[in-house]
PDB file of N, CA and C in Angstrom:
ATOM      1  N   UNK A   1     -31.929  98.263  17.392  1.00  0.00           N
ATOM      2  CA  UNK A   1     -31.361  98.037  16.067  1.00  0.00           C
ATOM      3  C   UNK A   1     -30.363  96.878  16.117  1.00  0.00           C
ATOM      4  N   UNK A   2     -29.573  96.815  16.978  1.00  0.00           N
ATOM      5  CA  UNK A   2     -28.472  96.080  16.918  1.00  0.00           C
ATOM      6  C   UNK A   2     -29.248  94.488  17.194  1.00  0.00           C
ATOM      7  N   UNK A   3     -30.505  94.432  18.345  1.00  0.00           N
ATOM      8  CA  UNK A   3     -31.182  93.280  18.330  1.00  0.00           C
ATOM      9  C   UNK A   3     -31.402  92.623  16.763  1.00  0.00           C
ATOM     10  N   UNK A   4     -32.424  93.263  16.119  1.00  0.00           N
ATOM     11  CA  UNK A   4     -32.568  93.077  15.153  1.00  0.00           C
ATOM     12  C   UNK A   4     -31.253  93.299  13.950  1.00  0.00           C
ATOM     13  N   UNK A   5     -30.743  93.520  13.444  1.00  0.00           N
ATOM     14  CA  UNK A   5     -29.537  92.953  12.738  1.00  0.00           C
ATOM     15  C   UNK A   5     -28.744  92.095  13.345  1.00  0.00           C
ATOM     16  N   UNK A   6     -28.452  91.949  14.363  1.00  0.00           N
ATOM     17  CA  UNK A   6     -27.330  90.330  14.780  1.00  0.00           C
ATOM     18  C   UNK A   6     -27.889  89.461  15.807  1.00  0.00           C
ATOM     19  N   UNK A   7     -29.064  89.827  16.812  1.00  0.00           N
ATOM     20  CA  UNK A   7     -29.286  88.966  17.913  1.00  0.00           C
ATOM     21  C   UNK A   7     -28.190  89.522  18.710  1.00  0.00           C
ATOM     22  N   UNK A   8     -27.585  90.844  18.727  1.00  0.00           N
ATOM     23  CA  UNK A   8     -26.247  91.020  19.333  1.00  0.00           C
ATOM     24  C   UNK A   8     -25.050  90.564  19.067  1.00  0.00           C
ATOM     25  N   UNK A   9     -24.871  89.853  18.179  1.00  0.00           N
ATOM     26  CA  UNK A   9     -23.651  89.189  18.001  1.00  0.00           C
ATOM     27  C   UNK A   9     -22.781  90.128  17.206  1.00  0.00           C
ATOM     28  N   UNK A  10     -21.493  90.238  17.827  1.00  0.00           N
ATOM     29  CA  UNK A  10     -20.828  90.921  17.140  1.00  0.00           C
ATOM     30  C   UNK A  10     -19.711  90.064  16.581  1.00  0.00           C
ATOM     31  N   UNK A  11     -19.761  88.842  16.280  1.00  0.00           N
ATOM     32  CA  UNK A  11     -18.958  88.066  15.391  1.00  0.00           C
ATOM     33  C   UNK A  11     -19.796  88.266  14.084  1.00  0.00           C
ATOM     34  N   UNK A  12     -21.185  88.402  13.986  1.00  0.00           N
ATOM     35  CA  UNK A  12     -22.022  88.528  12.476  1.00  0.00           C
ATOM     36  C   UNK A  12     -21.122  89.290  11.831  1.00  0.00           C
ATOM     37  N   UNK A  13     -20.796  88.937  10.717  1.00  0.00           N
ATOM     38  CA  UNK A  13     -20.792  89.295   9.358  1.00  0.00           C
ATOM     39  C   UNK A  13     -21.568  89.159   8.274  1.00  0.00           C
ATOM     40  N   UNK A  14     -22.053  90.023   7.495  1.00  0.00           N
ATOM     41  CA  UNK A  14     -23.200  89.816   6.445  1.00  0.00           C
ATOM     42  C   UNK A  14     -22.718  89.325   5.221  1.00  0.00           C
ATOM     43  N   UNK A  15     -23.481  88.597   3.943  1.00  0.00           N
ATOM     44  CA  UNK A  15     -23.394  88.965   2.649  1.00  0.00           C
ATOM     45  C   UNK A  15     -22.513  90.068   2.064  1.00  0.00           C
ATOM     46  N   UNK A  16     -23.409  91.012   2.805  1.00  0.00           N
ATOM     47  CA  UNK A  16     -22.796  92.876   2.123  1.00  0.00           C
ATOM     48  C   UNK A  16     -21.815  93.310   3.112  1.00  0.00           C
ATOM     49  N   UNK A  17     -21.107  92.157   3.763  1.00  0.00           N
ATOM     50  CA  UNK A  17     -19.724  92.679   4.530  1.00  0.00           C
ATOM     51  C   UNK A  17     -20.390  93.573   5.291  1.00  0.00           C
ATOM     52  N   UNK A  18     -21.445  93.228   6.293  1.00  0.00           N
ATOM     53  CA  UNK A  18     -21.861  94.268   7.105  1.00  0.00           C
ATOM     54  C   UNK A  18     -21.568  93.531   8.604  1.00  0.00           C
ATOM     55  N   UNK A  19     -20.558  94.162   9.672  1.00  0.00           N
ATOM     56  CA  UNK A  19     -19.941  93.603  10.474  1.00  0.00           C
ATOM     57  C   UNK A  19     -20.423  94.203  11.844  1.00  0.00           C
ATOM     58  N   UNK A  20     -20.547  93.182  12.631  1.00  0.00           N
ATOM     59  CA  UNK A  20     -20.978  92.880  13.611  1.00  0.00           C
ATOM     60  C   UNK A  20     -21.961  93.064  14.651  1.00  0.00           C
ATOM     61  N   UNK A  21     -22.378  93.640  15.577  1.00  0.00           N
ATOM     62  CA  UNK A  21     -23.895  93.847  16.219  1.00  0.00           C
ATOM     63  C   UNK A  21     -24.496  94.823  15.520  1.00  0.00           C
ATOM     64  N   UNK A  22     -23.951  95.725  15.046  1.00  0.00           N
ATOM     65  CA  UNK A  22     -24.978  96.758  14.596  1.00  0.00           C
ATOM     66  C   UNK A  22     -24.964  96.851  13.202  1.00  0.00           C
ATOM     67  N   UNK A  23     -24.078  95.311  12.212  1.00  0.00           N
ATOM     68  CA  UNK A  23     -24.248  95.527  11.080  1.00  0.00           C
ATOM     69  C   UNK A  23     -23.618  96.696  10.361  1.00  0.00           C
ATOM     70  N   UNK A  24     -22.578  97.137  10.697  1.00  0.00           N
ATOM     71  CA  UNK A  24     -22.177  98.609   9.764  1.00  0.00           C
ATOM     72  C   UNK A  24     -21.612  97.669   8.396  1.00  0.00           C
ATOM     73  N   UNK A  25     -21.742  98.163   7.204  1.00  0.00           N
ATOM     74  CA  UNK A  25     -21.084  98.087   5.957  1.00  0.00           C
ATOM     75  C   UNK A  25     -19.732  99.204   6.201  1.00  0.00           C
ATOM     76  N   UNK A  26     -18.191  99.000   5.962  1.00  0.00           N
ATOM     77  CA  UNK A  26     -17.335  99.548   5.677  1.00  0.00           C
ATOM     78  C   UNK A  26     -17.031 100.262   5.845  1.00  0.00           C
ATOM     79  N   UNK A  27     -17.948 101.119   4.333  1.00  0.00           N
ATOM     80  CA  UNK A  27     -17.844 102.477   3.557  1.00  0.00           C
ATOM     81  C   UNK A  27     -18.553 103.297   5.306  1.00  0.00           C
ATOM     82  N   UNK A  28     -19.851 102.985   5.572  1.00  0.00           N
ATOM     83  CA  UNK A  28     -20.347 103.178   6.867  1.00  0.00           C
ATOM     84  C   UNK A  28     -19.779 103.925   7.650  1.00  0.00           C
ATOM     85  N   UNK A  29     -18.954 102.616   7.951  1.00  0.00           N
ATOM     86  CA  UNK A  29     -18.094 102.535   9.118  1.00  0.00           C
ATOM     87  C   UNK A  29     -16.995 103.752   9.405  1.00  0.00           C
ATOM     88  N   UNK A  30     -16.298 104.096   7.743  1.00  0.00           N
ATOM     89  CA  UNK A  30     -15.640 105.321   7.745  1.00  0.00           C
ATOM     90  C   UNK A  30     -16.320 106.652   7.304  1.00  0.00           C
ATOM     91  N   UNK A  31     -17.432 107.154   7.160  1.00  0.00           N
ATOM     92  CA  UNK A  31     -18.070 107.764   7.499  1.00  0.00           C
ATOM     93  C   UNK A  31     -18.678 108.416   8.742  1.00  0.00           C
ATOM     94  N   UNK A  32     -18.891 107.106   9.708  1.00  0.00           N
ATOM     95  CA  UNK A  32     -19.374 107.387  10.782  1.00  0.00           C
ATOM     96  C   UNK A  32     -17.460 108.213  11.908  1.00  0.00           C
ATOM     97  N   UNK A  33     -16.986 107.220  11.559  1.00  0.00           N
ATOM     98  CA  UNK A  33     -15.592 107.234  11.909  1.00  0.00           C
ATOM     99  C   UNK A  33     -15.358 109.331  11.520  1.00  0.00           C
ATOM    100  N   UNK A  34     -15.855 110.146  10.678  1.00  0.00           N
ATOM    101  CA  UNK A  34     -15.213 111.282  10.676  1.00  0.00           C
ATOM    102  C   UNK A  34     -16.651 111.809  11.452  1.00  0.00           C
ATOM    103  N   UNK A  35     -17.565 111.134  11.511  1.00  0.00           N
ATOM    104  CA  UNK A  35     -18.741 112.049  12.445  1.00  0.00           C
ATOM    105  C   UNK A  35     -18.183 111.770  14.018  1.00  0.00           C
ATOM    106  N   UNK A  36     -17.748 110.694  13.976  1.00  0.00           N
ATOM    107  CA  UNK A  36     -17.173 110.627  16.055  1.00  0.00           C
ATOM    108  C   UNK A  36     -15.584 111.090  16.064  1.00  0.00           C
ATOM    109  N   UNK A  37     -14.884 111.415  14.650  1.00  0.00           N
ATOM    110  CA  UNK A  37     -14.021 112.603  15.011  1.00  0.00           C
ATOM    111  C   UNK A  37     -12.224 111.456  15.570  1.00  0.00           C
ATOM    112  N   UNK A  38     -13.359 110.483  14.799  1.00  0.00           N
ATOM    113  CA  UNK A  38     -11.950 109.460  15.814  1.00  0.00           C
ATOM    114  C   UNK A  38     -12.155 107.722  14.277  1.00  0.00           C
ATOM    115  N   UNK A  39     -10.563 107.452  14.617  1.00  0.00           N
ATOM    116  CA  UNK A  39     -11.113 105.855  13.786  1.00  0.00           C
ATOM    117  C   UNK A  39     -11.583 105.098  14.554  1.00  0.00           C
ATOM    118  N   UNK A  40     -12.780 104.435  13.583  1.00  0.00           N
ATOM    119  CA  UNK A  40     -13.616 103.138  14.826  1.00  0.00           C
ATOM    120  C   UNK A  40     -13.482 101.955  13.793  1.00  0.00           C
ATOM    121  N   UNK A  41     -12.594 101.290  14.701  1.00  0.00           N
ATOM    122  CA  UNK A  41     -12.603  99.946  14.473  1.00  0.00           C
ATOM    123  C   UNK A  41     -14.356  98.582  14.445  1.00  0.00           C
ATOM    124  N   UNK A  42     -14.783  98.231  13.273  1.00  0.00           N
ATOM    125  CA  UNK A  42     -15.965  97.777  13.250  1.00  0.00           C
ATOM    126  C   UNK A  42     -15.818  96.551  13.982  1.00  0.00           C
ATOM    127  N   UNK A  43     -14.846  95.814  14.001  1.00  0.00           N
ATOM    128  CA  UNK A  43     -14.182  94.625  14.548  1.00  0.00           C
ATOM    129  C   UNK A  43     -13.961  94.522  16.295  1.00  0.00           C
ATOM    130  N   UNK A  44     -14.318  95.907  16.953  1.00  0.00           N
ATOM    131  CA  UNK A  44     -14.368  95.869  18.340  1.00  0.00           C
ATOM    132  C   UNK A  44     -15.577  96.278  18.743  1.00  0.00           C
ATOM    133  N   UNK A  45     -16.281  95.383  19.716  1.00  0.00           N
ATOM    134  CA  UNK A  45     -17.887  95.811  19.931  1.00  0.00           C
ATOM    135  C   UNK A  45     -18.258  96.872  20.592  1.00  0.00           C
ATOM    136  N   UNK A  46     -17.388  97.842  20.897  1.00  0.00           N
ATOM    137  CA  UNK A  46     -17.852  99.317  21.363  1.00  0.00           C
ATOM    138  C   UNK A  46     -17.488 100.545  20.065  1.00  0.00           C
ATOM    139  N   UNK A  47     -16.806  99.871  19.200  1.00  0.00           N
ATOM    140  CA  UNK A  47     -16.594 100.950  18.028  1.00  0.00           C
ATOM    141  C   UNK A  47     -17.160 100.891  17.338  1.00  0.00           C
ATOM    142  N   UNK A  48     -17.871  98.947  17.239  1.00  0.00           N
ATOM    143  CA  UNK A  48     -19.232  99.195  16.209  1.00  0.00           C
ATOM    144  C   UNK A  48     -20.457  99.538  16.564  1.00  0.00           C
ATOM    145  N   UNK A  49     -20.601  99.701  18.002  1.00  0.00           N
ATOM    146  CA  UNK A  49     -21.520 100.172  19.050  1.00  0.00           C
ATOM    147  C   UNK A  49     -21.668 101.844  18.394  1.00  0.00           C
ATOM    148  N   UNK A  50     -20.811 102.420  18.587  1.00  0.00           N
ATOM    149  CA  UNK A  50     -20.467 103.792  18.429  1.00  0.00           C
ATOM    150  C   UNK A  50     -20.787 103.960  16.920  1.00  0.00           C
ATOM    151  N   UNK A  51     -20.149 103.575  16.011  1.00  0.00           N
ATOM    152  CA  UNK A  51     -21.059 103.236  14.987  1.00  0.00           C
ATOM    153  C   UNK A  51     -21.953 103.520  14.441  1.00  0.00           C
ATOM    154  N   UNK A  52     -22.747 102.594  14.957  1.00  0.00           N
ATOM    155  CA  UNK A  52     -23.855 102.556  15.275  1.00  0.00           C
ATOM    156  C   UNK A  52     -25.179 103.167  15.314  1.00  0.00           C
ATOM    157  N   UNK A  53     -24.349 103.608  16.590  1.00  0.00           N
ATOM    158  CA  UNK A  53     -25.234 105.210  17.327  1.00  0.00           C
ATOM    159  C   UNK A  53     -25.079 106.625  16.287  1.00  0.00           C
ATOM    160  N   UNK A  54     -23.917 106.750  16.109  1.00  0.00           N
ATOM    161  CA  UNK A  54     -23.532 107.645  15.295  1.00  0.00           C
ATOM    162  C   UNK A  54     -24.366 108.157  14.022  1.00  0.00           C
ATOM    163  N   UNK A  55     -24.390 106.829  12.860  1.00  0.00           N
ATOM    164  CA  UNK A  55     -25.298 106.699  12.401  1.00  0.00           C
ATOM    165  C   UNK A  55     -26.896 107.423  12.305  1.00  0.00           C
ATOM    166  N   UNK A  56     -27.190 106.107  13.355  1.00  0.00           N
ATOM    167  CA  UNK A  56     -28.840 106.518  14.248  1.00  0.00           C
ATOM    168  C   UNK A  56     -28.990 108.192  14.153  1.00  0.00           C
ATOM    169  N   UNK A  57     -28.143 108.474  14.713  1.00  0.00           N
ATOM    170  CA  UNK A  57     -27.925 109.616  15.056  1.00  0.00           C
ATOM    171  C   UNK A  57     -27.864 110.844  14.178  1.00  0.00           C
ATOM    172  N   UNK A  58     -27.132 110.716  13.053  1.00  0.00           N
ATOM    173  CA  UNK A  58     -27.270 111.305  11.610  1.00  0.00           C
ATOM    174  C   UNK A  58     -28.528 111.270  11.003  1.00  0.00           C
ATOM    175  N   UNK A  59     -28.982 109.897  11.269  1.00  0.00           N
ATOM    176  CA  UNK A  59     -30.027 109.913  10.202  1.00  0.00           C
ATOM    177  C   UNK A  59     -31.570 110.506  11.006  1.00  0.00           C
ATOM    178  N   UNK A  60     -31.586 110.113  12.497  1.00  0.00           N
ATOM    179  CA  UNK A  60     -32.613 111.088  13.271  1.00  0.00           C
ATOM    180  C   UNK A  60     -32.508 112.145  12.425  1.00  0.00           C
ATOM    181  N   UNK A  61     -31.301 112.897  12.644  1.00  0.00           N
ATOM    182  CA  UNK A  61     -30.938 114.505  12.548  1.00  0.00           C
ATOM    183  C   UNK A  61     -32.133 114.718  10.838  1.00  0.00           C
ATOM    184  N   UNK A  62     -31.514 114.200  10.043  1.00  0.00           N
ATOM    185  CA  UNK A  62     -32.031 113.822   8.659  1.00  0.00           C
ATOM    186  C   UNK A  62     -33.206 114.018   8.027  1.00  0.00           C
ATOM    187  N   UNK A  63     -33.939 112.982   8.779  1.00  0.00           N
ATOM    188  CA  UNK A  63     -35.314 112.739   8.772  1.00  0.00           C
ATOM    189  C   UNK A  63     -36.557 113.187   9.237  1.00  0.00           C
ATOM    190  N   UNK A  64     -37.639 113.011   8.217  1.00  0.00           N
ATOM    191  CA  UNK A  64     -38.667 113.349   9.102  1.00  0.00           C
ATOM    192  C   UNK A  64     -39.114 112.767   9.983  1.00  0.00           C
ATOM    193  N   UNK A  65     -39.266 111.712  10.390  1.00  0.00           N
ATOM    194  CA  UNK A  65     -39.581 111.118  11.384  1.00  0.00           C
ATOM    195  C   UNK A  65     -38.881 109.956  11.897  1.00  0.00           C
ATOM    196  N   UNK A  66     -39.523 109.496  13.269  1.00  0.00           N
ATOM    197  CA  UNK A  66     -38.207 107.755  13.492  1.00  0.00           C
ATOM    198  C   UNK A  66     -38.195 106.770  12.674  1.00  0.00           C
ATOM    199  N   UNK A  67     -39.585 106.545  11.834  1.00  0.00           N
ATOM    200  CA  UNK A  67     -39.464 105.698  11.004  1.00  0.00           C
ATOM    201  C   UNK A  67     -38.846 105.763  10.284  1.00  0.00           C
ATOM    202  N   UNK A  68     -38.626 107.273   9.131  1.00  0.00           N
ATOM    203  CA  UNK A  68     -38.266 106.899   8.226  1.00  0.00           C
ATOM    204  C   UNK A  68     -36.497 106.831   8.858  1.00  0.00           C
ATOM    205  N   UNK A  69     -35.757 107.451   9.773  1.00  0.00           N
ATOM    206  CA  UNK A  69     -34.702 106.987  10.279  1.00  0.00           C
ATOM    207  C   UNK A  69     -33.913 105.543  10.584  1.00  0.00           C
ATOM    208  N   UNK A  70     -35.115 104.414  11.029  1.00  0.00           N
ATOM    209  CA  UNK A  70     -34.880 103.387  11.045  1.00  0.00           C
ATOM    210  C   UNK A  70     -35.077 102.747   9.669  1.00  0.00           C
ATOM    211  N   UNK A  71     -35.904 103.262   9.348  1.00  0.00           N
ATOM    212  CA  UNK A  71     -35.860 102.563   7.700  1.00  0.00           C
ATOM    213  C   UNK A  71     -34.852 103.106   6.624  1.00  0.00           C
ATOM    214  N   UNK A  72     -33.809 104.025   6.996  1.00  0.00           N
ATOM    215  CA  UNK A  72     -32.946 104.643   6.379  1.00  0.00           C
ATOM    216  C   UNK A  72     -31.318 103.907   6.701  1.00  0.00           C
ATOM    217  N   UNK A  73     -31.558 103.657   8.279  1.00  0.00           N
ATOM    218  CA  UNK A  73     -30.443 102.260   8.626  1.00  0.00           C
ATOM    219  C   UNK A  73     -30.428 101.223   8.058  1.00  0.00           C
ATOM    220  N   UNK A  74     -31.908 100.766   7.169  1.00  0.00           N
ATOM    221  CA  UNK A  74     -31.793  99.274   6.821  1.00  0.00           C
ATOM    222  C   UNK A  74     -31.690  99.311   5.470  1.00  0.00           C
ATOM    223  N   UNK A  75     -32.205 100.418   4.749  1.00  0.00           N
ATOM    224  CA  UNK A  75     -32.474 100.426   2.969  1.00  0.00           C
ATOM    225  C   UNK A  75     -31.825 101.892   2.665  1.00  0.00           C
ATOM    226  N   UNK A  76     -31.520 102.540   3.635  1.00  0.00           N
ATOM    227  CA  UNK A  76     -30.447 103.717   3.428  1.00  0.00           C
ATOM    228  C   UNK A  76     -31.060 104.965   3.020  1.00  0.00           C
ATOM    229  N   UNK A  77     -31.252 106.152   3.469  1.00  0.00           N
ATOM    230  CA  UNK A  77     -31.656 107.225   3.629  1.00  0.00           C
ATOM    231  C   UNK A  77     -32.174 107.669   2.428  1.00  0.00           C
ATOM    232  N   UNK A  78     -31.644 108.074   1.455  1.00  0.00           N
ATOM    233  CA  UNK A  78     -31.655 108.337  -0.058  1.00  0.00           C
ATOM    234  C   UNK A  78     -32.772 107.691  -0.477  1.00  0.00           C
ATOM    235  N   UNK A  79     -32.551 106.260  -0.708  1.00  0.00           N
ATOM    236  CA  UNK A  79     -33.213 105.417  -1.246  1.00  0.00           C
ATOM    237  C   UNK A  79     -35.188 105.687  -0.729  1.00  0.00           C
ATOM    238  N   UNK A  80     -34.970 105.593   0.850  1.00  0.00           N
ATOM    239  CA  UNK A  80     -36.135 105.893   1.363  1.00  0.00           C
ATOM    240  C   UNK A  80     -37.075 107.490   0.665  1.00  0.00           C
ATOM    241  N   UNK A  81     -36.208 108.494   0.710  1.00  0.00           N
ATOM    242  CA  UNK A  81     -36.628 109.503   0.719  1.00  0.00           C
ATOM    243  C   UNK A  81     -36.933 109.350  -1.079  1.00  0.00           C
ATOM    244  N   UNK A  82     -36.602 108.870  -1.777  1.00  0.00           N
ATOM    245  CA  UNK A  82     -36.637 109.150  -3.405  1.00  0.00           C
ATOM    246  C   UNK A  82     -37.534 107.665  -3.464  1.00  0.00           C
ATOM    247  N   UNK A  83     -37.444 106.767  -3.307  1.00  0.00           N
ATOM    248  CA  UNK A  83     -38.465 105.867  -2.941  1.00  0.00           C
ATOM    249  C   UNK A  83     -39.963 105.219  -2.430  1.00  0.00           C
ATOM    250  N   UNK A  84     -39.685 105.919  -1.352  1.00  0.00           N
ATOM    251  CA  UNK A  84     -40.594 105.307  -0.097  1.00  0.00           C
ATOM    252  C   UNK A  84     -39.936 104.548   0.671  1.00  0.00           C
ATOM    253  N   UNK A  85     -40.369 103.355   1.538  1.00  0.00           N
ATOM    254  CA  UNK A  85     -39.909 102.382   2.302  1.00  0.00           C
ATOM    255  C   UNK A  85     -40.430 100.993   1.848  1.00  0.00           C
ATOM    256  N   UNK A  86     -39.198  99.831   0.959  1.00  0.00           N
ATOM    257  CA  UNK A  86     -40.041  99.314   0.013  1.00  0.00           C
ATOM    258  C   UNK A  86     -40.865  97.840   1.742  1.00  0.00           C
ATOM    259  N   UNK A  87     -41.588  96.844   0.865  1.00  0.00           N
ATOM    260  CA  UNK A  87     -42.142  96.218   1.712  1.00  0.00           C
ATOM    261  C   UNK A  87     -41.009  95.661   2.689  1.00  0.00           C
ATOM    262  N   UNK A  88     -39.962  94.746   2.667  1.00  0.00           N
ATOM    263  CA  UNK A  88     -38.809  94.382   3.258  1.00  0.00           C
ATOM    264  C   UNK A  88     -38.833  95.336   3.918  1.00  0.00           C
ATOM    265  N   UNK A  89     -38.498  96.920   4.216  1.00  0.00           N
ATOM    266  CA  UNK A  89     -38.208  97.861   4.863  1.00  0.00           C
ATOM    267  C   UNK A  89     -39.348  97.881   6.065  1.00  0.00           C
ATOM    268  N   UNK A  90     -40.711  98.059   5.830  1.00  0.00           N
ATOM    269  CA  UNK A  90     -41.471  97.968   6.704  1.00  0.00           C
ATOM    270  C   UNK A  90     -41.648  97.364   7.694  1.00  0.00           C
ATOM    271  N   UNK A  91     -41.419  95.752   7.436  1.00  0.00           N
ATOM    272  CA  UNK A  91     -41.248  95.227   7.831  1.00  0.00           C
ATOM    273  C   UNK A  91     -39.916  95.520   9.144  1.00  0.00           C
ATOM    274  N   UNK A  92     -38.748  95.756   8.686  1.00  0.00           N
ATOM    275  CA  UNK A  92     -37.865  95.940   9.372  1.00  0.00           C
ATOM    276  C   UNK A  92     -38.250  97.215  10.649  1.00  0.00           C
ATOM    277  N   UNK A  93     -38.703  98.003  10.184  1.00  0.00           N
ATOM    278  CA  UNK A  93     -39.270  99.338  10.790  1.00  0.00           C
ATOM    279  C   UNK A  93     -40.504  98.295  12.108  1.00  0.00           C
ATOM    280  N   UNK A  94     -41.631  97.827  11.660  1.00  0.00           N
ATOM    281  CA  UNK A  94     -42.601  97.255  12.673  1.00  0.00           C
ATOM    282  C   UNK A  94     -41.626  96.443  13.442  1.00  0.00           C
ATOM    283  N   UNK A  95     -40.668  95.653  13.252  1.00  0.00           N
ATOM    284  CA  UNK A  95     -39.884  94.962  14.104  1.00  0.00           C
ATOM    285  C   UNK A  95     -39.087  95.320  15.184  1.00  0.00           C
ATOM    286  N   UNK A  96     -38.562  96.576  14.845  1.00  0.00           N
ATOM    287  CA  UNK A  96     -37.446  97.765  15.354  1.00  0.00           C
ATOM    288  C   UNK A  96     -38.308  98.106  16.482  1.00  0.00           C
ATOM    289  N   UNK A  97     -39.783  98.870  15.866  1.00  0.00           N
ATOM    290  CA  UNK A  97     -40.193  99.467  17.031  1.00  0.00           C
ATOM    291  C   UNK A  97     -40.959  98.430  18.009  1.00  0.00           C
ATOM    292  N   UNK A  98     -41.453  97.518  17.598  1.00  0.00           N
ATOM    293  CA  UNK A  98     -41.756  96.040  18.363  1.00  0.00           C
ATOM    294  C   UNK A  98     -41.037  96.095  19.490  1.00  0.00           C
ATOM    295  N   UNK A  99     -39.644  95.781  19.267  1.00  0.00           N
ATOM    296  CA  UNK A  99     -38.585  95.584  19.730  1.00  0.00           C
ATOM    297  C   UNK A  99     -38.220  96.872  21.156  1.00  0.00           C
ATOM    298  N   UNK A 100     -38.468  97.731  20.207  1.00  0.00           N
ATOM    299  CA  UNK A 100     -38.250  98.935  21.424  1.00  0.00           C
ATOM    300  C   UNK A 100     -38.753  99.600  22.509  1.00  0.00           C
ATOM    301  N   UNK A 101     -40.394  98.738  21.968  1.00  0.00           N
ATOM    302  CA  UNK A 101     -41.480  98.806  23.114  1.00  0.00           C
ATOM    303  C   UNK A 101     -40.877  97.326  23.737  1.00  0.00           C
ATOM    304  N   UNK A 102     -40.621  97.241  23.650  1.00  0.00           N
ATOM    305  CA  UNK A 102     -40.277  95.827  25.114  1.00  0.00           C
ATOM    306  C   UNK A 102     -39.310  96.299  25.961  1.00  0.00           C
ATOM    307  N   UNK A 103     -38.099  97.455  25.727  1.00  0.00           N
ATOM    308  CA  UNK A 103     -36.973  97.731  26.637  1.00  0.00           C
ATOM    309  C   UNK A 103     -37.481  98.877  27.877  1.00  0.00           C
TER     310      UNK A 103
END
């Protein structure tokens, strides 16, 4: 995930104020922040790491499957499930797992 949203970079900042390797938006960020029970700074690359994971991690729990999990990181859980996964999303999803068969 974090490949695909920054190339790793955790100087990225988005459009939608989504900050650094793993891309968290904010609101996110303090969300995830009461699931790890601790404040995570998005601005340090192991808190947006954590993040991150955290996240991932919620939305596994969530979902029916990995896809729609990864496609719930990029177009947001809700949206997917009352939606579908629009084309942009798919896309993001074939890339993700692309990506994950190479590690």
């Amino acid at each position: 995930i974090a490949y695909q949203e920054s190339g790793w970079d955790q100087g990225q900042v988005s459009v939608a104020n989504a900050i650094g390797a793993m891309q968290v938006i904010p609101s996110s960020g303090q969300w995830a922040s009461g699931l790890a029970g601790r404040r995570l700074d998005l601005l340090r690359a192991s808190d947006n790491a954590t993040a991150g994971v955290v996240i991932l991690a919620a939305l596994t729990r969530s979902s029916s499957s990995l896809d729609t999990a990864i496609a719930g990181y990029y177009q947001g859980l809700g949206s997917v499930q009352q939606n579908g996964m629009y084309p942009d999303t798919l896309g993001y999803v074939a890339s993700v797992k692309a990506l994950m068969s190479r590690v």
